[in-house]
N, C-alpha and C. Protein backbone atom coordinates (compact mmCIF):
# COMPACT_ATOMS: atom_id res chain seq x y z
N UNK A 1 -4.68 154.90 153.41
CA UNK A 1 -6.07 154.52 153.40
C UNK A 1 -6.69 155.08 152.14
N UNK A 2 -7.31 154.46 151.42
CA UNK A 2 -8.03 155.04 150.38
C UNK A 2 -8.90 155.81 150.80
N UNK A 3 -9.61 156.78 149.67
CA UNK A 3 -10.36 158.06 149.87
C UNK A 3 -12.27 157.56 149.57
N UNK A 4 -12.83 158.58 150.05
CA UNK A 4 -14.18 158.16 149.96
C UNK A 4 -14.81 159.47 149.51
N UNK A 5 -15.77 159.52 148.82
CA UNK A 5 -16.58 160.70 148.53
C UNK A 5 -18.15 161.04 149.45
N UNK A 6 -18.00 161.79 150.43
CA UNK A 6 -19.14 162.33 150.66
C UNK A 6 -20.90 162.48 150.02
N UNK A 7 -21.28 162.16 151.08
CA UNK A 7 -22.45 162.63 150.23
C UNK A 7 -23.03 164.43 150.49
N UNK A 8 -22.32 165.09 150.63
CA UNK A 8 -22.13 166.41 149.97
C UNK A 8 -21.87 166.77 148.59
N UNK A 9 -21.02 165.74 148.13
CA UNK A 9 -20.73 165.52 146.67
C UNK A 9 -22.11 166.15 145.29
N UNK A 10 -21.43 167.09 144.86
CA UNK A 10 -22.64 167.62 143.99
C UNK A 10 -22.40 167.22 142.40
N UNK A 11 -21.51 166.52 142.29
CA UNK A 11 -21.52 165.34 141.04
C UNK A 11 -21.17 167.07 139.58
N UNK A 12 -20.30 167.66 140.55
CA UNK A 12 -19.62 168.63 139.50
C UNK A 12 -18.50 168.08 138.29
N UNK A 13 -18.38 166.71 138.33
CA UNK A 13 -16.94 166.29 137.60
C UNK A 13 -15.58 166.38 137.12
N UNK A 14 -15.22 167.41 138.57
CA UNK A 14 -14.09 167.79 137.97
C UNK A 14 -12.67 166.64 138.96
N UNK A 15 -13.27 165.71 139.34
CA UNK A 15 -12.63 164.83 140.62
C UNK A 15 -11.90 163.69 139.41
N UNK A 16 -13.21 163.39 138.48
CA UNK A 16 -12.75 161.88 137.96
C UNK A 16 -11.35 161.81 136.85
N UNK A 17 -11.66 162.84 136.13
CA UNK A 17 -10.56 163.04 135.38
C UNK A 17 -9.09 163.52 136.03
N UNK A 18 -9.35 163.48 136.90
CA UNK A 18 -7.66 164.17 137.46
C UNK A 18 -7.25 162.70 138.46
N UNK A 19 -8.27 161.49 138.26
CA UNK A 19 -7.80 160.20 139.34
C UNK A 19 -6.76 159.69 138.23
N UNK A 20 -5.42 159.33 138.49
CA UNK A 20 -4.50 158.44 137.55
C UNK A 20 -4.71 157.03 137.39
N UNK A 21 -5.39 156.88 138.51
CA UNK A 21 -5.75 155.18 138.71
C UNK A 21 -6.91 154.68 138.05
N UNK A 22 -7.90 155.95 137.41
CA UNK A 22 -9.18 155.61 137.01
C UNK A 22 -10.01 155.37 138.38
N UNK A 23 -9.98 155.08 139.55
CA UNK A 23 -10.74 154.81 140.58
C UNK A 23 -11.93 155.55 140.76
N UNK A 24 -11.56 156.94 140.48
CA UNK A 24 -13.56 157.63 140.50
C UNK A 24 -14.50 156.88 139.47
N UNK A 25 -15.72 156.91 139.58
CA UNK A 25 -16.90 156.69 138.41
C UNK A 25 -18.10 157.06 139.24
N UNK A 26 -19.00 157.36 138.42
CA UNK A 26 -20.24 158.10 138.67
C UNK A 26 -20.93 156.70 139.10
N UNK A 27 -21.00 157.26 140.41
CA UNK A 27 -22.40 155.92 141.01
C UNK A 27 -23.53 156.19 140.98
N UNK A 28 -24.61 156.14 141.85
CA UNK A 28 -26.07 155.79 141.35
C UNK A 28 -26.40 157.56 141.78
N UNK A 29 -26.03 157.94 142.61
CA UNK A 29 -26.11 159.13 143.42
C UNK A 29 -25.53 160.53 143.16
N UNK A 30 -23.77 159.82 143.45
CA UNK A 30 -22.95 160.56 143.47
C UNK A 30 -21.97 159.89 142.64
N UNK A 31 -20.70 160.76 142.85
CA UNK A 31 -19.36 159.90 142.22
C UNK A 31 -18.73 158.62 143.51
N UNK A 32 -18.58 157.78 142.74
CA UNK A 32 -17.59 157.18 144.04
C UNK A 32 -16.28 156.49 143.99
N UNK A 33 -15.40 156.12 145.14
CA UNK A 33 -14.07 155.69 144.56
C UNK A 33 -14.08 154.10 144.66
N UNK A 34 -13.50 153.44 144.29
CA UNK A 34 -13.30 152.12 144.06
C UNK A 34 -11.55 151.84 145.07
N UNK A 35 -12.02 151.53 146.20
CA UNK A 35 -10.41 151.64 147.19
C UNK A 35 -9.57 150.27 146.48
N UNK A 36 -10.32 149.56 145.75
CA UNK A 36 -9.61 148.98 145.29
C UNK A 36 -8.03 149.47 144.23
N UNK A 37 -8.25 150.56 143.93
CA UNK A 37 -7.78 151.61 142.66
C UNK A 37 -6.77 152.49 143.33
N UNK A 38 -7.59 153.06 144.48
CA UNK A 38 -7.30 154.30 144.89
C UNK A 38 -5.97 154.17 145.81
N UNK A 39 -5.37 154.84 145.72
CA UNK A 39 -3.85 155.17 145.94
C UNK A 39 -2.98 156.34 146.45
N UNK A 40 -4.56 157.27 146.71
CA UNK A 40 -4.22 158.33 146.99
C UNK A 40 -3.13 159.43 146.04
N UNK A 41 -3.00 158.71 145.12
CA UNK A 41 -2.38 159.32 144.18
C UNK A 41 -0.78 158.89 144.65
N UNK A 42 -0.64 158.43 145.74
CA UNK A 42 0.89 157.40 145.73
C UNK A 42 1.71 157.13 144.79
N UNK A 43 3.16 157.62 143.86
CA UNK A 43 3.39 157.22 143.01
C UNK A 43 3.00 158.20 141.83
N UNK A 44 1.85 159.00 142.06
CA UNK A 44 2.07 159.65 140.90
C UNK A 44 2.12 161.55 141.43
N UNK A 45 1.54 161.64 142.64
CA UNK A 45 1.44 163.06 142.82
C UNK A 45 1.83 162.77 144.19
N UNK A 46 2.33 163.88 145.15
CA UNK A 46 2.56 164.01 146.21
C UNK A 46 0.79 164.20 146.95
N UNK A 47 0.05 164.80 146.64
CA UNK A 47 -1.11 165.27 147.06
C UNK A 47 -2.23 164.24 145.98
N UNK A 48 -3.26 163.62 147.35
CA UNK A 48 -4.26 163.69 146.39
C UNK A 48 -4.48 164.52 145.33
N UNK A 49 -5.03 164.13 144.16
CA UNK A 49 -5.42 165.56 143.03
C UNK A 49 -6.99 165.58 143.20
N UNK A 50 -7.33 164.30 143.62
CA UNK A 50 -9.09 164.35 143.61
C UNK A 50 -9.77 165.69 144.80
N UNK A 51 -8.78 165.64 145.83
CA UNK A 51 -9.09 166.00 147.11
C UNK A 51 -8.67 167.56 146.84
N UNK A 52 -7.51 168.26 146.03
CA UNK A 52 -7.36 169.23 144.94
C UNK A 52 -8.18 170.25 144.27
N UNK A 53 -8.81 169.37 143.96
CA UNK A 53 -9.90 169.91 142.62
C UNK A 53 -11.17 169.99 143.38
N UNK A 54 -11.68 169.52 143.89
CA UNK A 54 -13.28 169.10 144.98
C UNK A 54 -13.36 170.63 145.25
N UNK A 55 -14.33 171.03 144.93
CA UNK A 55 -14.49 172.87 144.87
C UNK A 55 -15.98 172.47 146.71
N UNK A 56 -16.22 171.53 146.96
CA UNK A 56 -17.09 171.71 147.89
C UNK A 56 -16.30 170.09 149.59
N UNK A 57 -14.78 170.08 149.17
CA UNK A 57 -13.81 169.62 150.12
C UNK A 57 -15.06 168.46 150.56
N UNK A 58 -15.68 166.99 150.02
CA UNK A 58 -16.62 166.19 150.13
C UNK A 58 -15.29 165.01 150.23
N UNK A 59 -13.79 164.91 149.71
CA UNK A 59 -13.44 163.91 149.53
C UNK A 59 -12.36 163.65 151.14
N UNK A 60 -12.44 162.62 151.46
CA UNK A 60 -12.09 162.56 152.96
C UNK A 60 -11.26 161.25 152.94
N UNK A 61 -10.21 160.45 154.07
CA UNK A 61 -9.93 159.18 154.01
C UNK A 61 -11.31 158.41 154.70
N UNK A 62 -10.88 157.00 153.80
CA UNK A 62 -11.83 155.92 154.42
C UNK A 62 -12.01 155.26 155.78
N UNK A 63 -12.47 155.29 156.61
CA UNK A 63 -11.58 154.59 157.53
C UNK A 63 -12.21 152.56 157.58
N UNK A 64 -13.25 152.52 156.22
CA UNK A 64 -13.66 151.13 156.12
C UNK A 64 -11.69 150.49 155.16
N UNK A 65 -11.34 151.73 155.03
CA UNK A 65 -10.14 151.25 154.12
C UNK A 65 -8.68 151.55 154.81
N UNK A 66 -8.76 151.47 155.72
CA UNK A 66 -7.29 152.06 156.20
C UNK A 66 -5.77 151.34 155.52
N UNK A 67 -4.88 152.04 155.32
CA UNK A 67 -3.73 151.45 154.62
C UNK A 67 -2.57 152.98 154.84
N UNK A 68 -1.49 152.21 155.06
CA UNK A 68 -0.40 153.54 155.29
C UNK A 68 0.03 153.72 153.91
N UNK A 69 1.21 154.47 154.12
CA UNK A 69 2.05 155.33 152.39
C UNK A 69 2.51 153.67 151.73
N UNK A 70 2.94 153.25 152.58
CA UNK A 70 4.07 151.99 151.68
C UNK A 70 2.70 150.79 151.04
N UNK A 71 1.86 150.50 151.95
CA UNK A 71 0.81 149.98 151.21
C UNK A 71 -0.21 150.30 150.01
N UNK A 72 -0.31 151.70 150.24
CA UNK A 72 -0.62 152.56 149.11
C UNK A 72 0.61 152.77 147.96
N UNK A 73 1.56 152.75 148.89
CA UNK A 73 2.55 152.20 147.07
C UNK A 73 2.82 151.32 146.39
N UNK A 74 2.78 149.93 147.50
CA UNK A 74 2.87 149.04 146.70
C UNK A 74 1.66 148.81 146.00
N UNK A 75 0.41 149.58 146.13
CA UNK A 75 -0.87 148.79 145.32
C UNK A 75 -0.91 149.53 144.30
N UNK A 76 0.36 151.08 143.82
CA UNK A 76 0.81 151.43 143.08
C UNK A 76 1.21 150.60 142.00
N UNK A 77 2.21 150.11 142.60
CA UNK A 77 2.71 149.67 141.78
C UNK A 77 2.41 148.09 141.29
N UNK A 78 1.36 147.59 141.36
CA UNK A 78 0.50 146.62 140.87
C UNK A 78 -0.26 147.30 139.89
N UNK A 79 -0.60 148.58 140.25
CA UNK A 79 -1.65 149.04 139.04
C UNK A 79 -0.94 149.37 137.87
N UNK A 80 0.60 149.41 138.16
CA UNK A 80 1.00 150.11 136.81
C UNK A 80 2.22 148.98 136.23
N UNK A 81 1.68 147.78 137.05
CA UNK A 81 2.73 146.54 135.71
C UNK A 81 2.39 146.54 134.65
């Protein structure tokens, strides 16, 4: 399932640069993820890295996005033809 950002989120930036997929960007508010992107880091890290770094733990799964490991890999590996 792709990840979602809280609105606890205090727009510290240390989430976007560590996404491989590019999926974070600063929304109107807060940061947010694009589940289109997001992959949970599938393919490139064992662990989220967004969910990692989050010094105030705001990043959570989606449940508007649910998807298991193998679906999250294969949308891996679409992002990186």
């Amino acid at each position: 399932m792709a990840l979602i950002i809280k609105d606890e989120c205090i727009n510290c930036d240390v989430c976007e640069p560590e996404c491989p997929n590019a999926a974070i960007s600063q929304g109107e508010d807060i940061y947010v993820i694009n589940p289109e992107l997001c992959t949970e880091c599938v393919g490139h890290h064992g662990t989220p890295q967004c969910v990692e770094v989050c010094p105030v733990n705001c990043i959570s799964s989606d449940p508007a996005h649910p998807e298991d490991h193998d679906t999250l890999y294969q949308k891996y590996l679409r992002l990186t033809q």
